[in-house]
N, C-alpha and C. Protein backbone atom coordinates (compact mmCIF):
# COMPACT_ATOMS: atom_id res chain seq x y z
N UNK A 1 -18.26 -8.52 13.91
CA UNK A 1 -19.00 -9.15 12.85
C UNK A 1 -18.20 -10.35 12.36
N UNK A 2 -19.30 -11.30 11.92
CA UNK A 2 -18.17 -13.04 11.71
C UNK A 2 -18.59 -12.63 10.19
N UNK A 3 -17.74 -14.03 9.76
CA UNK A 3 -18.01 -14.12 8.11
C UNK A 3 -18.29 -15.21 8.41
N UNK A 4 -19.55 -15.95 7.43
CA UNK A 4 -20.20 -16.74 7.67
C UNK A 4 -19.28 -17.77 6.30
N UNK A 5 -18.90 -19.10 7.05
CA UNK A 5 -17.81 -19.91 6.15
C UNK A 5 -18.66 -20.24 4.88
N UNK A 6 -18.43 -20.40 3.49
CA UNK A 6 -18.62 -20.75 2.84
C UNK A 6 -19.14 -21.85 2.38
N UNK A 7 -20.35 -22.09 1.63
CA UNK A 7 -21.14 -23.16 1.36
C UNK A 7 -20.27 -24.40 0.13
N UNK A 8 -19.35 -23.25 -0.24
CA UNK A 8 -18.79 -23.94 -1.51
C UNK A 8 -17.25 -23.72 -1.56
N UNK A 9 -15.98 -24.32 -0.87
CA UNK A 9 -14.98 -23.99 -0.64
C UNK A 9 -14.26 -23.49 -2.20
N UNK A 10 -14.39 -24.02 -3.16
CA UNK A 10 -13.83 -23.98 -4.51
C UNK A 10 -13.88 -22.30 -4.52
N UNK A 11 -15.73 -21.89 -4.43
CA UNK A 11 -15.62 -20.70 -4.78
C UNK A 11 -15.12 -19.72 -3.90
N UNK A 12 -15.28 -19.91 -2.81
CA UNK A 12 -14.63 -18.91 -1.63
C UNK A 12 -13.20 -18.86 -2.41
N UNK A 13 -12.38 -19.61 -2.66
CA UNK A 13 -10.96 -19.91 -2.91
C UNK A 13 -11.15 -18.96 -4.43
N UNK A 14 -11.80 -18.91 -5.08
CA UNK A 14 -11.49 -18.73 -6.45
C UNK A 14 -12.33 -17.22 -6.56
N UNK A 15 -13.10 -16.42 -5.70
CA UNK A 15 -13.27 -15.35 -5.34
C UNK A 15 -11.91 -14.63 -4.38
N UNK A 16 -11.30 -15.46 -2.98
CA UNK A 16 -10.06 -14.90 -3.00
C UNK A 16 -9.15 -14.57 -3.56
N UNK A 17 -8.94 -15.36 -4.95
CA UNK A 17 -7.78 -14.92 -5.84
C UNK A 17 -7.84 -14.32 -6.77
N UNK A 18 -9.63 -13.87 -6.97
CA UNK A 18 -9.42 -12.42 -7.91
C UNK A 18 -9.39 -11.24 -7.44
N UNK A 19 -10.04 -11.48 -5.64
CA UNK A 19 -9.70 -9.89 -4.91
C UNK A 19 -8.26 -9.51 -5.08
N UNK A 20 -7.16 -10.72 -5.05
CA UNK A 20 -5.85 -10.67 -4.48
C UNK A 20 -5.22 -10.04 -5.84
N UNK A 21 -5.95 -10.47 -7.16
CA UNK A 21 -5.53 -9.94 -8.31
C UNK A 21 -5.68 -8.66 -8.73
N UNK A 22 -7.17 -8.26 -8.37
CA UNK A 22 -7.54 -7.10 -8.50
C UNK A 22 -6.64 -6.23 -7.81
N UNK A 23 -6.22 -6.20 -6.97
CA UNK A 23 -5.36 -5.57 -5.71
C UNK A 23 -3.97 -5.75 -6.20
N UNK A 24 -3.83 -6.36 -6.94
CA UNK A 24 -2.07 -6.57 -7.40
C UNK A 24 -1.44 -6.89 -6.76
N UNK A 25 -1.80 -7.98 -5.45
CA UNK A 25 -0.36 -8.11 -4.43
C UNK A 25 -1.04 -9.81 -3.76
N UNK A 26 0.24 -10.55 -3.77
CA UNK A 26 -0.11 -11.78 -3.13
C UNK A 26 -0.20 -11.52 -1.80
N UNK A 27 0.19 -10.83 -0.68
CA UNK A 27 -0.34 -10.55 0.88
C UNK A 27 -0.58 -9.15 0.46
N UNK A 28 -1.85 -8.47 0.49
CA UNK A 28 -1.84 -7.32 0.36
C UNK A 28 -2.25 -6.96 2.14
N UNK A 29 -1.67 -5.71 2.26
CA UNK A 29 -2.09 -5.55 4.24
C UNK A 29 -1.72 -3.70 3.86
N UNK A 30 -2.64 -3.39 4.83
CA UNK A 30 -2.17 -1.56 4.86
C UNK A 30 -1.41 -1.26 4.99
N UNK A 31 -0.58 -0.42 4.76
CA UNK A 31 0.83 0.35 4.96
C UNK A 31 0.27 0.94 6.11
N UNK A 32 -0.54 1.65 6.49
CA UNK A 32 -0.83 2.51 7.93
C UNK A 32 -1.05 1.65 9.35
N UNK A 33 -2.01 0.38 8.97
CA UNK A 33 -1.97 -0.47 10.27
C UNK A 33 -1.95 -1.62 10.14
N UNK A 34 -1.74 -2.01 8.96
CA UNK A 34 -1.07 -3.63 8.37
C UNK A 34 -1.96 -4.72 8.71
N UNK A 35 -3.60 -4.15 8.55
CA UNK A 35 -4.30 -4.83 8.52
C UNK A 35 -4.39 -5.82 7.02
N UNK A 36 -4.53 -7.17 7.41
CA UNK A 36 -4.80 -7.59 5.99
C UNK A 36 -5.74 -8.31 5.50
N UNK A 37 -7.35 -8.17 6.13
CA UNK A 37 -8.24 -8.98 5.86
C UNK A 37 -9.24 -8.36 4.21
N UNK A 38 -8.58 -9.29 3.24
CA UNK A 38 -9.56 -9.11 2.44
C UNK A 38 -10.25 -8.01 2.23
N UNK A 39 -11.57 -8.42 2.67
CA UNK A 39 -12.53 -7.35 2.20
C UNK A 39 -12.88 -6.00 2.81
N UNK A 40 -11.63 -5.75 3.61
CA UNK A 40 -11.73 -4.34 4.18
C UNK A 40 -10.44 -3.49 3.50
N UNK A 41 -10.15 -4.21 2.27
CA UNK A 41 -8.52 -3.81 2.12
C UNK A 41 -9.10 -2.86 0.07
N UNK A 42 -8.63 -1.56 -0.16
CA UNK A 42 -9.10 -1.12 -1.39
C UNK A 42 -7.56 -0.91 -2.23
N UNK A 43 -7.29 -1.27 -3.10
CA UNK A 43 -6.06 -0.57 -3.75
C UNK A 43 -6.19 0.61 -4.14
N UNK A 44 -5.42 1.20 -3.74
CA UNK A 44 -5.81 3.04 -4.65
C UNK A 44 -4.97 3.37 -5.85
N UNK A 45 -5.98 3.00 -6.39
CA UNK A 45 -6.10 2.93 -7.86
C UNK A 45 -7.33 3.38 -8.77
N UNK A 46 -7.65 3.88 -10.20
CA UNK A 46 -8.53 4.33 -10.78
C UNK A 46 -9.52 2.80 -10.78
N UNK A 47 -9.12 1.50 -10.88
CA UNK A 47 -9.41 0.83 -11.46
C UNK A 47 -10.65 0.24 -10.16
N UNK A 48 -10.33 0.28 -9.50
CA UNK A 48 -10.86 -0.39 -7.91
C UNK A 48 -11.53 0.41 -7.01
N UNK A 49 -12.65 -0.27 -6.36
CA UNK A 49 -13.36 1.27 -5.54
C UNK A 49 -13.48 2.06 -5.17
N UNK A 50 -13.53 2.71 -4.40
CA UNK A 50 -13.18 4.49 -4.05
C UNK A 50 -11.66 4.75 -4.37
N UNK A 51 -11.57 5.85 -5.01
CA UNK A 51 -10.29 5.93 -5.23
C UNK A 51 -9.24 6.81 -4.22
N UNK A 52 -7.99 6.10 -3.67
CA UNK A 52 -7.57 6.82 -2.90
C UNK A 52 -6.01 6.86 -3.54
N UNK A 53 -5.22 8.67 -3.48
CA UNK A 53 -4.19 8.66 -3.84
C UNK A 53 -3.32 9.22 -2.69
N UNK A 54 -2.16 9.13 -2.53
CA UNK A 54 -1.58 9.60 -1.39
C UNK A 54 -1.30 10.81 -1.54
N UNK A 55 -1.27 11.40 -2.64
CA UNK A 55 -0.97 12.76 -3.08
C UNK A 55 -2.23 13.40 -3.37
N UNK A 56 -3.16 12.64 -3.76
CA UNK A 56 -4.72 12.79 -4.60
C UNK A 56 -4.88 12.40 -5.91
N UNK A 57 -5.49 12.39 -6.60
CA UNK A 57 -5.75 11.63 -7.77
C UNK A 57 -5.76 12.79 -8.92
N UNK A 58 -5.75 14.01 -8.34
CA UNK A 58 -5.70 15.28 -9.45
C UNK A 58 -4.56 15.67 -9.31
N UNK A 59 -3.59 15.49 -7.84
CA UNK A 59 -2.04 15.96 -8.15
C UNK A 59 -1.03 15.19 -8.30
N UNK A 60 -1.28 13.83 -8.50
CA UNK A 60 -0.47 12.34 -8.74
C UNK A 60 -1.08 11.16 -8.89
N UNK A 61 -1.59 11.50 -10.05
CA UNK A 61 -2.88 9.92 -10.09
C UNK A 61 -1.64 8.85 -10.08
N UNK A 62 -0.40 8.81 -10.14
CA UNK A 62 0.11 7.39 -10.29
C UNK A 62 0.92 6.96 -9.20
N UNK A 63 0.66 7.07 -7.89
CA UNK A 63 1.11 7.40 -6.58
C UNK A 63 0.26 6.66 -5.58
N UNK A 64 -0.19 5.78 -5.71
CA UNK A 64 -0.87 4.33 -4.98
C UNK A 64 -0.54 4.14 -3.92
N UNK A 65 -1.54 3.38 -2.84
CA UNK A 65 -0.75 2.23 -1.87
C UNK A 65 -2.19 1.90 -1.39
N UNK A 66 -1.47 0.63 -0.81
CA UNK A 66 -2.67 -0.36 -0.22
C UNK A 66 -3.32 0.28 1.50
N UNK A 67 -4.61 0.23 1.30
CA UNK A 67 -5.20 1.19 2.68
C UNK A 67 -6.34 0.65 2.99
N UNK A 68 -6.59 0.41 4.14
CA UNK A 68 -7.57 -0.49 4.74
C UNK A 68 -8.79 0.50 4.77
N UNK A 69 -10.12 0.20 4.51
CA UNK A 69 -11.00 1.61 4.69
C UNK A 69 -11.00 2.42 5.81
N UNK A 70 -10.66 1.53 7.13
CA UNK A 70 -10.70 2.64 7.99
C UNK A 70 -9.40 3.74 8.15
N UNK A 71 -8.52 3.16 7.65
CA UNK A 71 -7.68 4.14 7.47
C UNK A 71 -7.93 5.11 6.81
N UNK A 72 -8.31 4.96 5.62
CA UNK A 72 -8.66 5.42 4.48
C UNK A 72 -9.63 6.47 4.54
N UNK A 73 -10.77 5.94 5.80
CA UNK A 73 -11.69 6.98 6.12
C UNK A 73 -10.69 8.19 6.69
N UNK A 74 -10.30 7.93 7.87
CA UNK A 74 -9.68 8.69 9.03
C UNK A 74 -8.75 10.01 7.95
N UNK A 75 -8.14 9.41 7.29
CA UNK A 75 -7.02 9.85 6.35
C UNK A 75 -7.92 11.32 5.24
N UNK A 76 -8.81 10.94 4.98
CA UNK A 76 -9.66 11.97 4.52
C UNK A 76 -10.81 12.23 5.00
N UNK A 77 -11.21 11.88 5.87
CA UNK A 77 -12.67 12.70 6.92
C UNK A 77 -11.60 13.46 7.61
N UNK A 78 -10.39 13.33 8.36
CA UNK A 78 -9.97 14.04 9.06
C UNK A 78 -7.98 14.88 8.92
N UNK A 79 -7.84 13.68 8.62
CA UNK A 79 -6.17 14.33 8.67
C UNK A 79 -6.33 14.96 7.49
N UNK A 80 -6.43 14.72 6.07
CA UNK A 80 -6.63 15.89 4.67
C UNK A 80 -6.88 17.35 5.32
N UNK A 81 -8.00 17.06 5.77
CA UNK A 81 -8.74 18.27 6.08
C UNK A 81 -8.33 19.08 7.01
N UNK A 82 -7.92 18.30 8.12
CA UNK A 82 -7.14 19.33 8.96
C UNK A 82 -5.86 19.87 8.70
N UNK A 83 -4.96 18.93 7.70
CA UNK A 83 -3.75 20.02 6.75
C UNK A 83 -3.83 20.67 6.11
N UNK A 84 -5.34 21.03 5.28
CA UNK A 84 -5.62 21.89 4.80
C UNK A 84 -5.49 21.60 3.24
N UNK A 85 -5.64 20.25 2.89
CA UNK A 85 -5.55 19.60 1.54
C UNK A 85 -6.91 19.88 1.00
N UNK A 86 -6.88 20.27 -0.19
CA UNK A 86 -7.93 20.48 -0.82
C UNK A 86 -7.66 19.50 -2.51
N UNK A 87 -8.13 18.22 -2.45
CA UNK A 87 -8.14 17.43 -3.84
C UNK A 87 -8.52 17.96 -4.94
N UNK A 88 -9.51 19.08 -4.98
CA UNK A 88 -9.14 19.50 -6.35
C UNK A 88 -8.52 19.83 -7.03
N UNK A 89 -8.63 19.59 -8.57
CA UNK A 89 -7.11 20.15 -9.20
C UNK A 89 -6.92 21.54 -9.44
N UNK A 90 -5.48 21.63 -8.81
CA UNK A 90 -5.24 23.26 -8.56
C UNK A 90 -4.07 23.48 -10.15
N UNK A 91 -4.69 24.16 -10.55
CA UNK A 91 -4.10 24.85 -11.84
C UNK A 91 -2.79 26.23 -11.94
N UNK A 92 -2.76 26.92 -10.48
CA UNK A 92 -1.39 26.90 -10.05
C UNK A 92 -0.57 26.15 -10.00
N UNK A 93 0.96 26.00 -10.28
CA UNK A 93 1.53 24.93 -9.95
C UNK A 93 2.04 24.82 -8.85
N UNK A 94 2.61 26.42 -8.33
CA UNK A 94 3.21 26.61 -7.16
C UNK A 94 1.99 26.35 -5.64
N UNK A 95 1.11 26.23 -5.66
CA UNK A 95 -0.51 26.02 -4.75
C UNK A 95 -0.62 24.80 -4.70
N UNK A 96 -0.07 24.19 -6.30
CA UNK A 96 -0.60 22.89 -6.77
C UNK A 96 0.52 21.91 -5.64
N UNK A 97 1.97 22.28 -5.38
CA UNK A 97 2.86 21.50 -5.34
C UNK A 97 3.15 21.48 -3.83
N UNK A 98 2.41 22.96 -3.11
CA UNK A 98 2.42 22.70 -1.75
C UNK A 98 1.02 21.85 -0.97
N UNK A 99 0.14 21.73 -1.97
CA UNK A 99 -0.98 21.31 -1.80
C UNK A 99 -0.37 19.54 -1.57
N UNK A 100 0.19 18.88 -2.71
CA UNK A 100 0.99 17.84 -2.67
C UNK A 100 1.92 17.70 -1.76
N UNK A 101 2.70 18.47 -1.38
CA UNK A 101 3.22 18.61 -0.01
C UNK A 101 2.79 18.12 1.10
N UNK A 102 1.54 18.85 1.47
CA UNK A 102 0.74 19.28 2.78
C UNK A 102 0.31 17.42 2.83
N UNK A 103 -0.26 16.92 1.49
CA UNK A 103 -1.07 15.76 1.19
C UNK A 103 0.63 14.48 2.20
N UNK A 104 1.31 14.86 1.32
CA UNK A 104 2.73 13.66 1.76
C UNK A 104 2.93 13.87 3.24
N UNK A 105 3.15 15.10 3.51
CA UNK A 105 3.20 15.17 5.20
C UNK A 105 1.94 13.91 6.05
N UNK A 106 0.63 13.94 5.49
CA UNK A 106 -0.65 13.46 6.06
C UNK A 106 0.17 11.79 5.73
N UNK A 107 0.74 11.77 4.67
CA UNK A 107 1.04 10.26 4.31
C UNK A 107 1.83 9.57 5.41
N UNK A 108 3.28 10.50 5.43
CA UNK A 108 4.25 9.97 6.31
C UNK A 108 3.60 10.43 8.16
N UNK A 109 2.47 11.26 7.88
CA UNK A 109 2.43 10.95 9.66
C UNK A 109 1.61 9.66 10.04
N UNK A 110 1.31 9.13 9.01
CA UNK A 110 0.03 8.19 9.30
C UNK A 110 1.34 7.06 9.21
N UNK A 111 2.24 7.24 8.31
CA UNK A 111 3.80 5.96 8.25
C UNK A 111 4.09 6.36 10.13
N UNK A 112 4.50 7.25 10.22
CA UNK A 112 5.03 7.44 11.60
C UNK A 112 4.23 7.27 12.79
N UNK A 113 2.98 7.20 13.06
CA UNK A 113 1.83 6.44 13.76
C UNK A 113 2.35 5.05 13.74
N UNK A 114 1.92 4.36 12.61
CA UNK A 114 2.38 3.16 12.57
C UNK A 114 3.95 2.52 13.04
N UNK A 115 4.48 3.00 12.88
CA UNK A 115 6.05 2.52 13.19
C UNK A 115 5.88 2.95 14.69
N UNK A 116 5.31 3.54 15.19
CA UNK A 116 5.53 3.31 16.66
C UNK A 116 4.64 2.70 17.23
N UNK A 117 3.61 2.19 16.67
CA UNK A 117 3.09 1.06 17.45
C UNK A 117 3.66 -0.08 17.06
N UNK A 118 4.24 -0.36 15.99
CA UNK A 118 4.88 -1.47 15.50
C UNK A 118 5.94 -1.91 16.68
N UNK A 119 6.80 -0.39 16.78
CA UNK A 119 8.12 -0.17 17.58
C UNK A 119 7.55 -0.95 19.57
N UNK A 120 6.83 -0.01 19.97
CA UNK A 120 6.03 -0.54 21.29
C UNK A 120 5.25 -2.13 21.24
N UNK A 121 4.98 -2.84 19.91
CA UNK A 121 4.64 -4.04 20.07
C UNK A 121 5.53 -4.74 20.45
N UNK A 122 6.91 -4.66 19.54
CA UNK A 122 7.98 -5.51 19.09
C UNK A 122 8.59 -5.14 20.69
N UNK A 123 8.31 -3.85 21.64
CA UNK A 123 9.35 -3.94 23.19
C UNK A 123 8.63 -4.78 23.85
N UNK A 124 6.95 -4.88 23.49
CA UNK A 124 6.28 -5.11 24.75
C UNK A 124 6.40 -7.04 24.38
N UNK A 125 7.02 -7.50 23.49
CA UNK A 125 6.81 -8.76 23.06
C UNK A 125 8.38 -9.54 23.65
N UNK A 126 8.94 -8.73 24.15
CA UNK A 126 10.54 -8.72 24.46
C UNK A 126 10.84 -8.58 25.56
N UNK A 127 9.69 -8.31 26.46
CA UNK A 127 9.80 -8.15 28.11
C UNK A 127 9.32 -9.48 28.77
């Protein structure tokens, strides 16, 4: 799919720099596949569209990062679910804290995905 260039450069420009605000970051790009186009990019945050937390939003609402939707999908249609994360808020603490657990494991495997394709770009760019 193209993006069709803008009729009015001022505003294209002055709509980019309130996404970039809204988002809180002058290059914002995913932490999982360091995509950084705009309008596929959500901050996870209460404030900004679907809300995504790396822990969840009921066991660390203040625990953010920048995630491209398809990550974002993948990350909860499938990896949550298959660790066995359940986002609601668990009122055990000890349930509550392996639940947060289970959630950080899903975080850092999706970090560790990434670093090795990063790792295999950076050999295959060197041969």
């Amino acid at each position: 799919m193209t993006v069709r260039p803008s009729r009015n450069p001022a505003r294209a420009a002055r709509r980019e720099t309130e996404v970039r605000e809204k988002l809180g970051a002058e290059r914002p790009a995913c932490i999982y596949c360091g995509h950084a186009e705009l309008p596929a990019l959500r901050r996870i945050s209460r404030k900004h569209l679907r809300e995504h937390h790396v822990l969840g939003r009921n066991h660390d609402p203040d625990l953010t990062a920048f995630v491209c939707l398809n990550c974002h999908a993948v990350v909860h249609a499938e990896m949550l679910p298959n660790a066995g994360v359940d986002l609601e808020l668990e009122s055990d603490p000890i349930k509550r804290v392996a639940t947060m657990l289970r959630a950080e494991a899903v975080h850092l495997e999706m970090l560790a995905r990434s670093k090795r394709r990063q790792a295999a770009l950076l050999e295959r760019e060197t041969k």
